[in-house]
PDB file of N, CA and C in Angstrom:
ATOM      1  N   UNK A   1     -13.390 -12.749   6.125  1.00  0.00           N
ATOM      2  CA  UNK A   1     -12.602 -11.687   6.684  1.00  0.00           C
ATOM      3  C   UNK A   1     -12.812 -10.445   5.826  1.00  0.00           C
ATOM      4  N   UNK A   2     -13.228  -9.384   6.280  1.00  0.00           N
ATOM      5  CA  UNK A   2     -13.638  -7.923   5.410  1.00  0.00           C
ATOM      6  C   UNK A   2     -12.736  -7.421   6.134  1.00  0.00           C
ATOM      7  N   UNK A   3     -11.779  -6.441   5.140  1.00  0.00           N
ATOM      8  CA  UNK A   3     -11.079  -5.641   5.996  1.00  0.00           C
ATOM      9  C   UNK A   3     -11.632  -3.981   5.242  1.00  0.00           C
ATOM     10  N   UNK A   4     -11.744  -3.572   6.280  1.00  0.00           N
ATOM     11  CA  UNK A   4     -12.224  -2.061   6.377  1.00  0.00           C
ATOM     12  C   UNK A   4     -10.908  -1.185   6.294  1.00  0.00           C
ATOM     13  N   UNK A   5     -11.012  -0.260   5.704  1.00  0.00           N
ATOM     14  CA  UNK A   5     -10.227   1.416   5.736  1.00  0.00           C
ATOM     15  C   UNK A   5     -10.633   2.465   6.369  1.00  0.00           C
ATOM     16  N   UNK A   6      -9.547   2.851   7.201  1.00  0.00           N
ATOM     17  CA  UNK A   6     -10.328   4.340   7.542  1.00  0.00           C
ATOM     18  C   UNK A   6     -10.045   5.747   6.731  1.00  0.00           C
ATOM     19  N   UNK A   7     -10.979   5.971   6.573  1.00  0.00           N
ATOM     20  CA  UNK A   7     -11.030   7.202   5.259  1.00  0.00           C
ATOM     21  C   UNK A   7     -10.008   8.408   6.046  1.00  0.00           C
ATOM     22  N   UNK A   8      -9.818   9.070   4.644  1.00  0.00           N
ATOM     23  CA  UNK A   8      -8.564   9.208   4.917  1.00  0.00           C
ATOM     24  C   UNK A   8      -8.319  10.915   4.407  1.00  0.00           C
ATOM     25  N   UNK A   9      -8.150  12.192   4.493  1.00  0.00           N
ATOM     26  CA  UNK A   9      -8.268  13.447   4.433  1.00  0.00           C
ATOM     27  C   UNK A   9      -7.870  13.778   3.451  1.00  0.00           C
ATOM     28  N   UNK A  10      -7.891  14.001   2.148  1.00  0.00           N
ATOM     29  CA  UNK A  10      -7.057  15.012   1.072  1.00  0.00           C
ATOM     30  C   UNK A  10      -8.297  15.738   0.232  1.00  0.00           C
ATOM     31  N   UNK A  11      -7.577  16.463  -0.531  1.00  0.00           N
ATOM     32  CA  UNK A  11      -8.405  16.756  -1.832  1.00  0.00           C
ATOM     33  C   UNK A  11      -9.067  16.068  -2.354  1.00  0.00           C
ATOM     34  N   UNK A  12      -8.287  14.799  -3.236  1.00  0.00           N
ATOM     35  CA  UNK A  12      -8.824  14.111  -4.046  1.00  0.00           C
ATOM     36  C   UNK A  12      -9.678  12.648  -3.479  1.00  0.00           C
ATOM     37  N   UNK A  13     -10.796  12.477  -3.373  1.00  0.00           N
ATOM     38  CA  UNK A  13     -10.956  11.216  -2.566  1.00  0.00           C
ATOM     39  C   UNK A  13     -10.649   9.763  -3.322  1.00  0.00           C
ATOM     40  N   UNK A  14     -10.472   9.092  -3.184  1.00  0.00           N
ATOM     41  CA  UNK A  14     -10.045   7.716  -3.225  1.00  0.00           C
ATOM     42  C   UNK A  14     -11.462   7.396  -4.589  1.00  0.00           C
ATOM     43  N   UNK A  15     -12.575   7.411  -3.831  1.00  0.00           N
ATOM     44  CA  UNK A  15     -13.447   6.895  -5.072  1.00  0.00           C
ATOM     45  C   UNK A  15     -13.835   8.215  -6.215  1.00  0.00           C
ATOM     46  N   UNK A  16     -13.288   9.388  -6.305  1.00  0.00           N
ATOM     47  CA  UNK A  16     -12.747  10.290  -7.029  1.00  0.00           C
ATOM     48  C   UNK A  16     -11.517   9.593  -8.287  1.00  0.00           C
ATOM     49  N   UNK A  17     -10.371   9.386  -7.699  1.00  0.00           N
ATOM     50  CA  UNK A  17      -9.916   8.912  -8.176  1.00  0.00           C
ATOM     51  C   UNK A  17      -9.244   8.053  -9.231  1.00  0.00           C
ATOM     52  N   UNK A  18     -10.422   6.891  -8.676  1.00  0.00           N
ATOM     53  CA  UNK A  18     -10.993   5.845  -9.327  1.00  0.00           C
ATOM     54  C   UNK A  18     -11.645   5.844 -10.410  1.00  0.00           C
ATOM     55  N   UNK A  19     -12.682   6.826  -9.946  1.00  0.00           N
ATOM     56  CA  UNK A  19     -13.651   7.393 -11.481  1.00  0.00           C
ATOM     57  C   UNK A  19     -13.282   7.880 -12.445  1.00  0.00           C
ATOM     58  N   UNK A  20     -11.932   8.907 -11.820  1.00  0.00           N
ATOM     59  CA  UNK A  20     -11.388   8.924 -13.037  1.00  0.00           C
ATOM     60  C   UNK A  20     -10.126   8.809 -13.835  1.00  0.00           C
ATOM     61  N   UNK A  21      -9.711   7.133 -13.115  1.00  0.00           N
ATOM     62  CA  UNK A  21      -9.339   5.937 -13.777  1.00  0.00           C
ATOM     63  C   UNK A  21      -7.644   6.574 -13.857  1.00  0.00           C
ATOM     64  N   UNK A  22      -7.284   6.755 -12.114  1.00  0.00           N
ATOM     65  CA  UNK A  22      -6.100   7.477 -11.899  1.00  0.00           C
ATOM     66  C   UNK A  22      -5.459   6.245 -11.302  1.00  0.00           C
ATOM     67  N   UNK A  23      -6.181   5.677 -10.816  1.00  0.00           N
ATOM     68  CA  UNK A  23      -6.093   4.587  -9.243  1.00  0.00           C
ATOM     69  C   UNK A  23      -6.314   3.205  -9.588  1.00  0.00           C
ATOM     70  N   UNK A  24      -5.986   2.407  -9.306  1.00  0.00           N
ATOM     71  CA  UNK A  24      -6.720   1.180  -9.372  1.00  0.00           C
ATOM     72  C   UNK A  24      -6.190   0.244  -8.176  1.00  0.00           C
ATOM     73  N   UNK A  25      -6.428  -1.197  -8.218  1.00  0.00           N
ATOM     74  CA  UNK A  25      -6.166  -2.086  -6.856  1.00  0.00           C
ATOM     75  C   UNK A  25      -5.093  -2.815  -7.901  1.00  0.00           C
ATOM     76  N   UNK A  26      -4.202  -2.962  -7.082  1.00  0.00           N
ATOM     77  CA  UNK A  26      -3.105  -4.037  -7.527  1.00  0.00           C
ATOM     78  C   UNK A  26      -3.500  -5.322  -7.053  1.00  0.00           C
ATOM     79  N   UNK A  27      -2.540  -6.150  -7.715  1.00  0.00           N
ATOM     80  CA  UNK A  27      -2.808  -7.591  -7.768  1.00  0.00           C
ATOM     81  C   UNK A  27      -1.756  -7.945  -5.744  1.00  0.00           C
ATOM     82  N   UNK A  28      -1.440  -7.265  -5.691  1.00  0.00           N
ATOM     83  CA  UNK A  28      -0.832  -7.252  -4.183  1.00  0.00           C
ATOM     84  C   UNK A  28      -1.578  -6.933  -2.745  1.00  0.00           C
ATOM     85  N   UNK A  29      -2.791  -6.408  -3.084  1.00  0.00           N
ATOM     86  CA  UNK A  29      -3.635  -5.444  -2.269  1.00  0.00           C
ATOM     87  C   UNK A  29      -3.367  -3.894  -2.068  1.00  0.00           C
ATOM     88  N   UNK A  30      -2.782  -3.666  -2.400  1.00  0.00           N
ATOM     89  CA  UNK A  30      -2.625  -2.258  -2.515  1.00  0.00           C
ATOM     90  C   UNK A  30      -2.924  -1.318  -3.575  1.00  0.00           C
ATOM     91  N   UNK A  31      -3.071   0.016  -3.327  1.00  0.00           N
ATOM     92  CA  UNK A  31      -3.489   0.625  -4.483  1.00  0.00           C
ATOM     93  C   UNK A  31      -2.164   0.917  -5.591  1.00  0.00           C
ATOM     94  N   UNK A  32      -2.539   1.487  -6.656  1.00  0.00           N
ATOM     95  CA  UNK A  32      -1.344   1.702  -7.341  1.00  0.00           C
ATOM     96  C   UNK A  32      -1.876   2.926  -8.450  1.00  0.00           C
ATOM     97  N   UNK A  33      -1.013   3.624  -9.075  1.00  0.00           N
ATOM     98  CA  UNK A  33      -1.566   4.257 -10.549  1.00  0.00           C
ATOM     99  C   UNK A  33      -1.437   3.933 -11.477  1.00  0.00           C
ATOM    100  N   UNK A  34      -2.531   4.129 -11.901  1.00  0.00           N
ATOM    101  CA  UNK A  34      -3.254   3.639 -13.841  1.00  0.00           C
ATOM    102  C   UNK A  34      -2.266   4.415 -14.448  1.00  0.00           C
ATOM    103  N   UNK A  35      -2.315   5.899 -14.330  1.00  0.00           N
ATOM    104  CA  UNK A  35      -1.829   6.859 -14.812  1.00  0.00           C
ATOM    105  C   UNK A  35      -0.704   7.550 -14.244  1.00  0.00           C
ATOM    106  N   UNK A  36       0.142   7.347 -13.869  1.00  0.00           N
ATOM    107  CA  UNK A  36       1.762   8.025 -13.672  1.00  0.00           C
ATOM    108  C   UNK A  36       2.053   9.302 -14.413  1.00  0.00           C
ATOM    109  N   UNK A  37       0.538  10.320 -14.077  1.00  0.00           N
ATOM    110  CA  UNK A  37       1.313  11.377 -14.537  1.00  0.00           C
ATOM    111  C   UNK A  37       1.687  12.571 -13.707  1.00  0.00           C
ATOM    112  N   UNK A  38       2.731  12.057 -12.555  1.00  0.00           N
ATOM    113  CA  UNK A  38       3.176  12.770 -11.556  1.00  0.00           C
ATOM    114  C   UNK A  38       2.624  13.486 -10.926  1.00  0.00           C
ATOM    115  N   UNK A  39       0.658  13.592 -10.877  1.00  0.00           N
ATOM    116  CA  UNK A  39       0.085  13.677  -9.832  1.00  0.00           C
ATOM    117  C   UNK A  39       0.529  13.711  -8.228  1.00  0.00           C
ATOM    118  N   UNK A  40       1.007  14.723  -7.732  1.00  0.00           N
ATOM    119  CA  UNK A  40       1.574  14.680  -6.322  1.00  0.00           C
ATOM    120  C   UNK A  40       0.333  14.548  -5.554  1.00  0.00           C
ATOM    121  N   UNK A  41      -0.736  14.901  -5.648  1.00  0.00           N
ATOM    122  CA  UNK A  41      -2.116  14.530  -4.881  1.00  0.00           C
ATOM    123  C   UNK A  41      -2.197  13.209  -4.836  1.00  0.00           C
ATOM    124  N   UNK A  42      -2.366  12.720  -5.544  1.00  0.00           N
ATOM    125  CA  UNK A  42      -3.006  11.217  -6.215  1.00  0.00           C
ATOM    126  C   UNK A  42      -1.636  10.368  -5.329  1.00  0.00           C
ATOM    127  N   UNK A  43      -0.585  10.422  -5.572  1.00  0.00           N
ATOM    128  CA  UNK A  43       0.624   9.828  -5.507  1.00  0.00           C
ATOM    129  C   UNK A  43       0.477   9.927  -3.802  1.00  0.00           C
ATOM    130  N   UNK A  44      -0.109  11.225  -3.235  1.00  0.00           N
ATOM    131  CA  UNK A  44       0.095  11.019  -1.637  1.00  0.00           C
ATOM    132  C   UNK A  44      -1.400  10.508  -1.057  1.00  0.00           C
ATOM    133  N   UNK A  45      -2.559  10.432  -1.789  1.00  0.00           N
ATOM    134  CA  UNK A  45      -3.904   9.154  -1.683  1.00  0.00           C
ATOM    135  C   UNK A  45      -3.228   8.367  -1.245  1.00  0.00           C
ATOM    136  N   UNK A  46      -2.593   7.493  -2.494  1.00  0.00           N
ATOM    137  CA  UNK A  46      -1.718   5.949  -2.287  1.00  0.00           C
ATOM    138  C   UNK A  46      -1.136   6.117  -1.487  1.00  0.00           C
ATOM    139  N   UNK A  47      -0.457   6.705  -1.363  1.00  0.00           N
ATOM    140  CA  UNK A  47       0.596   6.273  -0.103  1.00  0.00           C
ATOM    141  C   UNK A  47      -0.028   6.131   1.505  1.00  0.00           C
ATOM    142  N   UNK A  48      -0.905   6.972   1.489  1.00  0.00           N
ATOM    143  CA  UNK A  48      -2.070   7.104   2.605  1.00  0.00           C
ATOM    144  C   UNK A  48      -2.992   6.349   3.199  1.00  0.00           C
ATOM    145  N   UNK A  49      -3.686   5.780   1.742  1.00  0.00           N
ATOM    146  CA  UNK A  49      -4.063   4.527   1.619  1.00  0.00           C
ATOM    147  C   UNK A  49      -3.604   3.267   2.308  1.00  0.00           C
ATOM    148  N   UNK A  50      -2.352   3.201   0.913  1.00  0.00           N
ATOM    149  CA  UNK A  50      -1.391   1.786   1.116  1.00  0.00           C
ATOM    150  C   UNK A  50      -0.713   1.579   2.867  1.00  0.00           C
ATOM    151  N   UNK A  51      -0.168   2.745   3.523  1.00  0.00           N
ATOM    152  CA  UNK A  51      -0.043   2.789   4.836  1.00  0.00           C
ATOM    153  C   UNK A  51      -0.972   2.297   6.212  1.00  0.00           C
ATOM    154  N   UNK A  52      -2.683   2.602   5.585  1.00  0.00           N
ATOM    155  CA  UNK A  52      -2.815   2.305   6.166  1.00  0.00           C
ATOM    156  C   UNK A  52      -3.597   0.496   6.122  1.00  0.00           C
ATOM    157  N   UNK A  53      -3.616   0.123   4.794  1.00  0.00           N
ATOM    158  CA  UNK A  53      -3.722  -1.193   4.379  1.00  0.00           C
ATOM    159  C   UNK A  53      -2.807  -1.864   5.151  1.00  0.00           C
ATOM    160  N   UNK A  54      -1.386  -1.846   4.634  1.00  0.00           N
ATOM    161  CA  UNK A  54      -0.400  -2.135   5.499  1.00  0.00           C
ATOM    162  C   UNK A  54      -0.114  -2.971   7.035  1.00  0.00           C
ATOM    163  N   UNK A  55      -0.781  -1.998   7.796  1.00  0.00           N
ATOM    164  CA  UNK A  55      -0.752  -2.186   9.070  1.00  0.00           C
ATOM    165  C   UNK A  55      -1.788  -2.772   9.234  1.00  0.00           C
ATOM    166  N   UNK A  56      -2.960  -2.496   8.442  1.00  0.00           N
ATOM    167  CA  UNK A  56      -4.673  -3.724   8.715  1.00  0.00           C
ATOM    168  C   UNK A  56      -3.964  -4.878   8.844  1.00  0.00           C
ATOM    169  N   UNK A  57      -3.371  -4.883   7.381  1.00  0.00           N
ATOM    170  CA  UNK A  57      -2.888  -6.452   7.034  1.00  0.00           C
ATOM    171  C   UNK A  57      -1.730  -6.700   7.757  1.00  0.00           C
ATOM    172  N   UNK A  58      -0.738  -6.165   8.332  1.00  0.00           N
ATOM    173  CA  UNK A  58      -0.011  -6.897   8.976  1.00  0.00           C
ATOM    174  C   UNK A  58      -1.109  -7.066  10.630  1.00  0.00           C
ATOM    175  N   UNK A  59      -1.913  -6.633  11.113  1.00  0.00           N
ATOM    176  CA  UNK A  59      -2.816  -6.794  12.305  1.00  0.00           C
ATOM    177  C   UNK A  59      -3.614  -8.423  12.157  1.00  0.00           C
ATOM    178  N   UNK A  60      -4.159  -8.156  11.027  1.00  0.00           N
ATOM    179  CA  UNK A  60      -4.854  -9.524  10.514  1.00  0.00           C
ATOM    180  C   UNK A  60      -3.995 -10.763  10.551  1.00  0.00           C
ATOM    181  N   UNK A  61      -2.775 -10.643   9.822  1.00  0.00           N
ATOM    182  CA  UNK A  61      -1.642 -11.404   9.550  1.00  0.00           C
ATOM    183  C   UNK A  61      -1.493 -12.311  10.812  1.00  0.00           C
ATOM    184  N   UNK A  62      -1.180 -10.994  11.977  1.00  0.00           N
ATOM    185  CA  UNK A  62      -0.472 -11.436  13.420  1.00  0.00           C
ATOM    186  C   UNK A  62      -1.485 -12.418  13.741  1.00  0.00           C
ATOM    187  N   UNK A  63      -2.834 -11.705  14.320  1.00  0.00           N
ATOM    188  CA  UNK A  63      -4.481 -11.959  14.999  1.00  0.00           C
ATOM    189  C   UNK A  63      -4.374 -13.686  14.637  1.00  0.00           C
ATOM    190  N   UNK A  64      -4.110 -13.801  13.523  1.00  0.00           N
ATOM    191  CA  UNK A  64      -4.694 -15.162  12.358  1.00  0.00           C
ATOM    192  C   UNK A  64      -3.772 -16.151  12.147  1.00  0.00           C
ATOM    193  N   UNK A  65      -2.463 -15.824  12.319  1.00  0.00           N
ATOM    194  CA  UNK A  65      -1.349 -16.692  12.281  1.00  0.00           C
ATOM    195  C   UNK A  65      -1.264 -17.269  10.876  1.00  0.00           C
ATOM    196  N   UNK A  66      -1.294 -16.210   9.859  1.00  0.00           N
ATOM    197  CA  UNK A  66      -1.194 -16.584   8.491  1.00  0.00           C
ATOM    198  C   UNK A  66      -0.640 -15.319   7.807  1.00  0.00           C
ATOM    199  N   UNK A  67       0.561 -15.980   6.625  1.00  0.00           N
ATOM    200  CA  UNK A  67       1.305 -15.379   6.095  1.00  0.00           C
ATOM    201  C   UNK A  67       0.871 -14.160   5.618  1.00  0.00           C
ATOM    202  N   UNK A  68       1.557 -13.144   5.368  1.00  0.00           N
ATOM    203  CA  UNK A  68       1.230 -11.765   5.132  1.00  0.00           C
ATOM    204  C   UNK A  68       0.901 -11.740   4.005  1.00  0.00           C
ATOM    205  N   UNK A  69       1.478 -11.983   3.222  1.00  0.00           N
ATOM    206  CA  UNK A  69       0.852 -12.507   1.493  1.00  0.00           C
ATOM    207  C   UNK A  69      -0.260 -13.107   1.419  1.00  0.00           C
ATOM    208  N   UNK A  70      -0.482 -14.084   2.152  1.00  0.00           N
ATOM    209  CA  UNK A  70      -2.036 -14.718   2.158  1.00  0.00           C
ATOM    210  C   UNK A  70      -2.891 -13.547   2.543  1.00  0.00           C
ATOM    211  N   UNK A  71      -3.133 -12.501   2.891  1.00  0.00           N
ATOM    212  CA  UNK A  71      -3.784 -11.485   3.631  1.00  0.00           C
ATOM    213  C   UNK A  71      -4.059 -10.578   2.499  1.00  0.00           C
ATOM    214  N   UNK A  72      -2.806 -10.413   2.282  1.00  0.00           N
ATOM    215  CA  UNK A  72      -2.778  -9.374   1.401  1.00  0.00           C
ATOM    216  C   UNK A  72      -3.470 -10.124  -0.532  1.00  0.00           C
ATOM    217  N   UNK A  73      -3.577 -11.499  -0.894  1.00  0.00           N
ATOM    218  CA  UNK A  73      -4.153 -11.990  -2.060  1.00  0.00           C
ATOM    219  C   UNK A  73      -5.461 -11.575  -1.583  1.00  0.00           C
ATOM    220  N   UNK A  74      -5.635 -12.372   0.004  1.00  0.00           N
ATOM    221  CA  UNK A  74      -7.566 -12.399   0.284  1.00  0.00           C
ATOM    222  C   UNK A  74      -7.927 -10.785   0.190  1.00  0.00           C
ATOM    223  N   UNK A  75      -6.882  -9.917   0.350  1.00  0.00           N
ATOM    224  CA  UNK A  75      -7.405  -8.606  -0.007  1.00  0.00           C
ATOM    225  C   UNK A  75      -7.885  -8.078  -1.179  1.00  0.00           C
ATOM    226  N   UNK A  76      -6.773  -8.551  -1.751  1.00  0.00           N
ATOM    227  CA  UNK A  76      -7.222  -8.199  -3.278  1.00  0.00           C
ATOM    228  C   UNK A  76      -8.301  -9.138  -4.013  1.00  0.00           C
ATOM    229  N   UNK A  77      -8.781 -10.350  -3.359  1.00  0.00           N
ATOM    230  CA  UNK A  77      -9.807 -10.827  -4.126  1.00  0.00           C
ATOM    231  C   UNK A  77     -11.217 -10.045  -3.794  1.00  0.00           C
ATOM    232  N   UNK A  78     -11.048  -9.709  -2.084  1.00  0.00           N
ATOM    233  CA  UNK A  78     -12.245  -8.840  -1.734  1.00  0.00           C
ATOM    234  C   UNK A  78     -12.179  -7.196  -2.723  1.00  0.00           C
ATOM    235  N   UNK A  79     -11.131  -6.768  -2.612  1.00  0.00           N
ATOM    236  CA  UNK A  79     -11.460  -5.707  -3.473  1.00  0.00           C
ATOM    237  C   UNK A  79     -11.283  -5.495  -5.020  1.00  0.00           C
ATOM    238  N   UNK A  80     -11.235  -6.554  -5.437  1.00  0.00           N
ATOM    239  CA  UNK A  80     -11.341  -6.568  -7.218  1.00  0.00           C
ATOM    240  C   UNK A  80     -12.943  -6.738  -6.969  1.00  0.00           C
ATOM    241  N   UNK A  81     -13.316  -7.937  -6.252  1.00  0.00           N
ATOM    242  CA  UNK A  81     -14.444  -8.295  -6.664  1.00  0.00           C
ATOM    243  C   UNK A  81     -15.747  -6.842  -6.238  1.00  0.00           C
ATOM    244  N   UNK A  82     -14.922  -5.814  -4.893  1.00  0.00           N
ATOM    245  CA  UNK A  82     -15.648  -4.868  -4.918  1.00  0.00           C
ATOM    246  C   UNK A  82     -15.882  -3.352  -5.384  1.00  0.00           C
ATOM    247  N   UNK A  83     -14.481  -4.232  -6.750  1.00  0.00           N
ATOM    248  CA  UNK A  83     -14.780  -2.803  -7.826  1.00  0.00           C
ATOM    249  C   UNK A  83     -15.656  -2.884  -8.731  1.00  0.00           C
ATOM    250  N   UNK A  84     -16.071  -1.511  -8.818  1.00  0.00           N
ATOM    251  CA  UNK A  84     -17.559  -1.282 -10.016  1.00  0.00           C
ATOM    252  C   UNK A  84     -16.532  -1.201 -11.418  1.00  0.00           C
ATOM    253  N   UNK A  85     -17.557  -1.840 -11.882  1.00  0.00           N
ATOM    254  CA  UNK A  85     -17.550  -1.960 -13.474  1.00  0.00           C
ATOM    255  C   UNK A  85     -16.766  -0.451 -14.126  1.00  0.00           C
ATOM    256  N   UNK A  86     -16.108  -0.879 -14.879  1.00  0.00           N
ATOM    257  CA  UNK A  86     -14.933   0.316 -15.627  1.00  0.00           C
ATOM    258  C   UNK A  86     -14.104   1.005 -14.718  1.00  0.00           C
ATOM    259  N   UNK A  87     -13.825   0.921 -13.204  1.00  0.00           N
ATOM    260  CA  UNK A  87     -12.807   0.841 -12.514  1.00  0.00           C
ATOM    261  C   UNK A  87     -11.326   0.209 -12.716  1.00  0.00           C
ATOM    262  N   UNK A  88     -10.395   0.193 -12.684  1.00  0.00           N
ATOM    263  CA  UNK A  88      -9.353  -0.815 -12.830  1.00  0.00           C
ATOM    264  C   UNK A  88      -8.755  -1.301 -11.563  1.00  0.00           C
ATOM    265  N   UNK A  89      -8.627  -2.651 -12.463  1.00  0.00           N
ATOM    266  CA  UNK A  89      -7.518  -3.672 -11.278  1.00  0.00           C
ATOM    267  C   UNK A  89      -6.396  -3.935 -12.211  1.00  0.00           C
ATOM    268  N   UNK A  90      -5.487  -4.758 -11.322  1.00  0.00           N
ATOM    269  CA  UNK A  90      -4.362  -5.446 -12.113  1.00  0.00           C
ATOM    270  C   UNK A  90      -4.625  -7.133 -12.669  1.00  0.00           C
ATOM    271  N   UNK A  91      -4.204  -7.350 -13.347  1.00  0.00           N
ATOM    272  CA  UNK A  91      -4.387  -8.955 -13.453  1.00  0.00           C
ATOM    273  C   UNK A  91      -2.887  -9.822 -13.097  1.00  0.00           C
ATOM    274  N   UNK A  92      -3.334 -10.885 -13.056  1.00  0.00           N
ATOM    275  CA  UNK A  92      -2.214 -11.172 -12.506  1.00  0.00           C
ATOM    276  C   UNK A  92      -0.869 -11.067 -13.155  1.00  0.00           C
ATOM    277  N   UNK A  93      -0.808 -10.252 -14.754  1.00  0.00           N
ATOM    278  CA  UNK A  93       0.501 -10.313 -15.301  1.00  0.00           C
ATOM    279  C   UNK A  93       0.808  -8.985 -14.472  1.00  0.00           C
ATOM    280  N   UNK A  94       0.177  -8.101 -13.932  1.00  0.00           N
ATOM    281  CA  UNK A  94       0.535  -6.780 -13.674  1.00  0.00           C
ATOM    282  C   UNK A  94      -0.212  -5.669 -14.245  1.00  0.00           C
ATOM    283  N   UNK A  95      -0.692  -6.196 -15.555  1.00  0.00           N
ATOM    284  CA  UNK A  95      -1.616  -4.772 -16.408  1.00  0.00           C
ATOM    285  C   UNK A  95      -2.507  -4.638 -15.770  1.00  0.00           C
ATOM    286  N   UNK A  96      -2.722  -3.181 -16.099  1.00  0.00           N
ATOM    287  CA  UNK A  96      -4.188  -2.472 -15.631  1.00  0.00           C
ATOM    288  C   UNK A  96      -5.183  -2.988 -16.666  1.00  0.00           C
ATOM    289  N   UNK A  97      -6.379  -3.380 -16.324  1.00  0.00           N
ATOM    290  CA  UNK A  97      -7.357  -4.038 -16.937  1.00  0.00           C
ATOM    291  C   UNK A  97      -8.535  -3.295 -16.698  1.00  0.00           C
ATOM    292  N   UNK A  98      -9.512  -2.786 -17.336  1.00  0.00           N
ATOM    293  CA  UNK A  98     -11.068  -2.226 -16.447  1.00  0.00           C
ATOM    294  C   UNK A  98     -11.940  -3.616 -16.231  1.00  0.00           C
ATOM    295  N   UNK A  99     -12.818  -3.363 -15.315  1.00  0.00           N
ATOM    296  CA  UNK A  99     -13.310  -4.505 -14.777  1.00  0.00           C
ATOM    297  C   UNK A  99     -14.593  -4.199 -15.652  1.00  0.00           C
TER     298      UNK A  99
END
């Protein structure tokens, strides 16, 4: 199961972001910030993002007849495993880790 995003309009792009190690993937499937430094750009990415993750995964969820949490782990294993090197994820205590 690959779940796709549809890209999404701001300033800052998503793999912008990332690079520079604002963003990362949570251990939930969703995005989250490395850096909390009240970035209102960055802060409305995520939310943009995560909205529209959200609704993938609750679509998948319904389609598949499997728990929303299960959707949302297989998410995050597809996208840890499709972050580049010195990107961050979460691990499973919660810390930001670079990959």
């Amino acid at each position: 199961m690959l779940i796709f995003l549809a890209p999404i309009s701001v300033a800052i792009t998503l793999q912008e972001a990332k690079q520079q190690g604002l963003v990362g993937e949570k251990n939930d499937g969703y995005l989250g910030m490395v850096v909390n430094d009240g970035n209102t750009e960055v802060r409305t990415l995520i939310q943009q993002v995560n909205q529209v993750r959200r609704e993938r995964y609750q679509q998948i969820s319904q389609r598949n007849g499997i728990d929303l949490e299960q959707v949302q782990r297989l998410a995050f294993e597809q996208a840890a495993e499709a972050t580049a090197q010195g990107f961050y994820i979460q691990n499973k205590q919660g810390r930001w880790v670079q990959k």
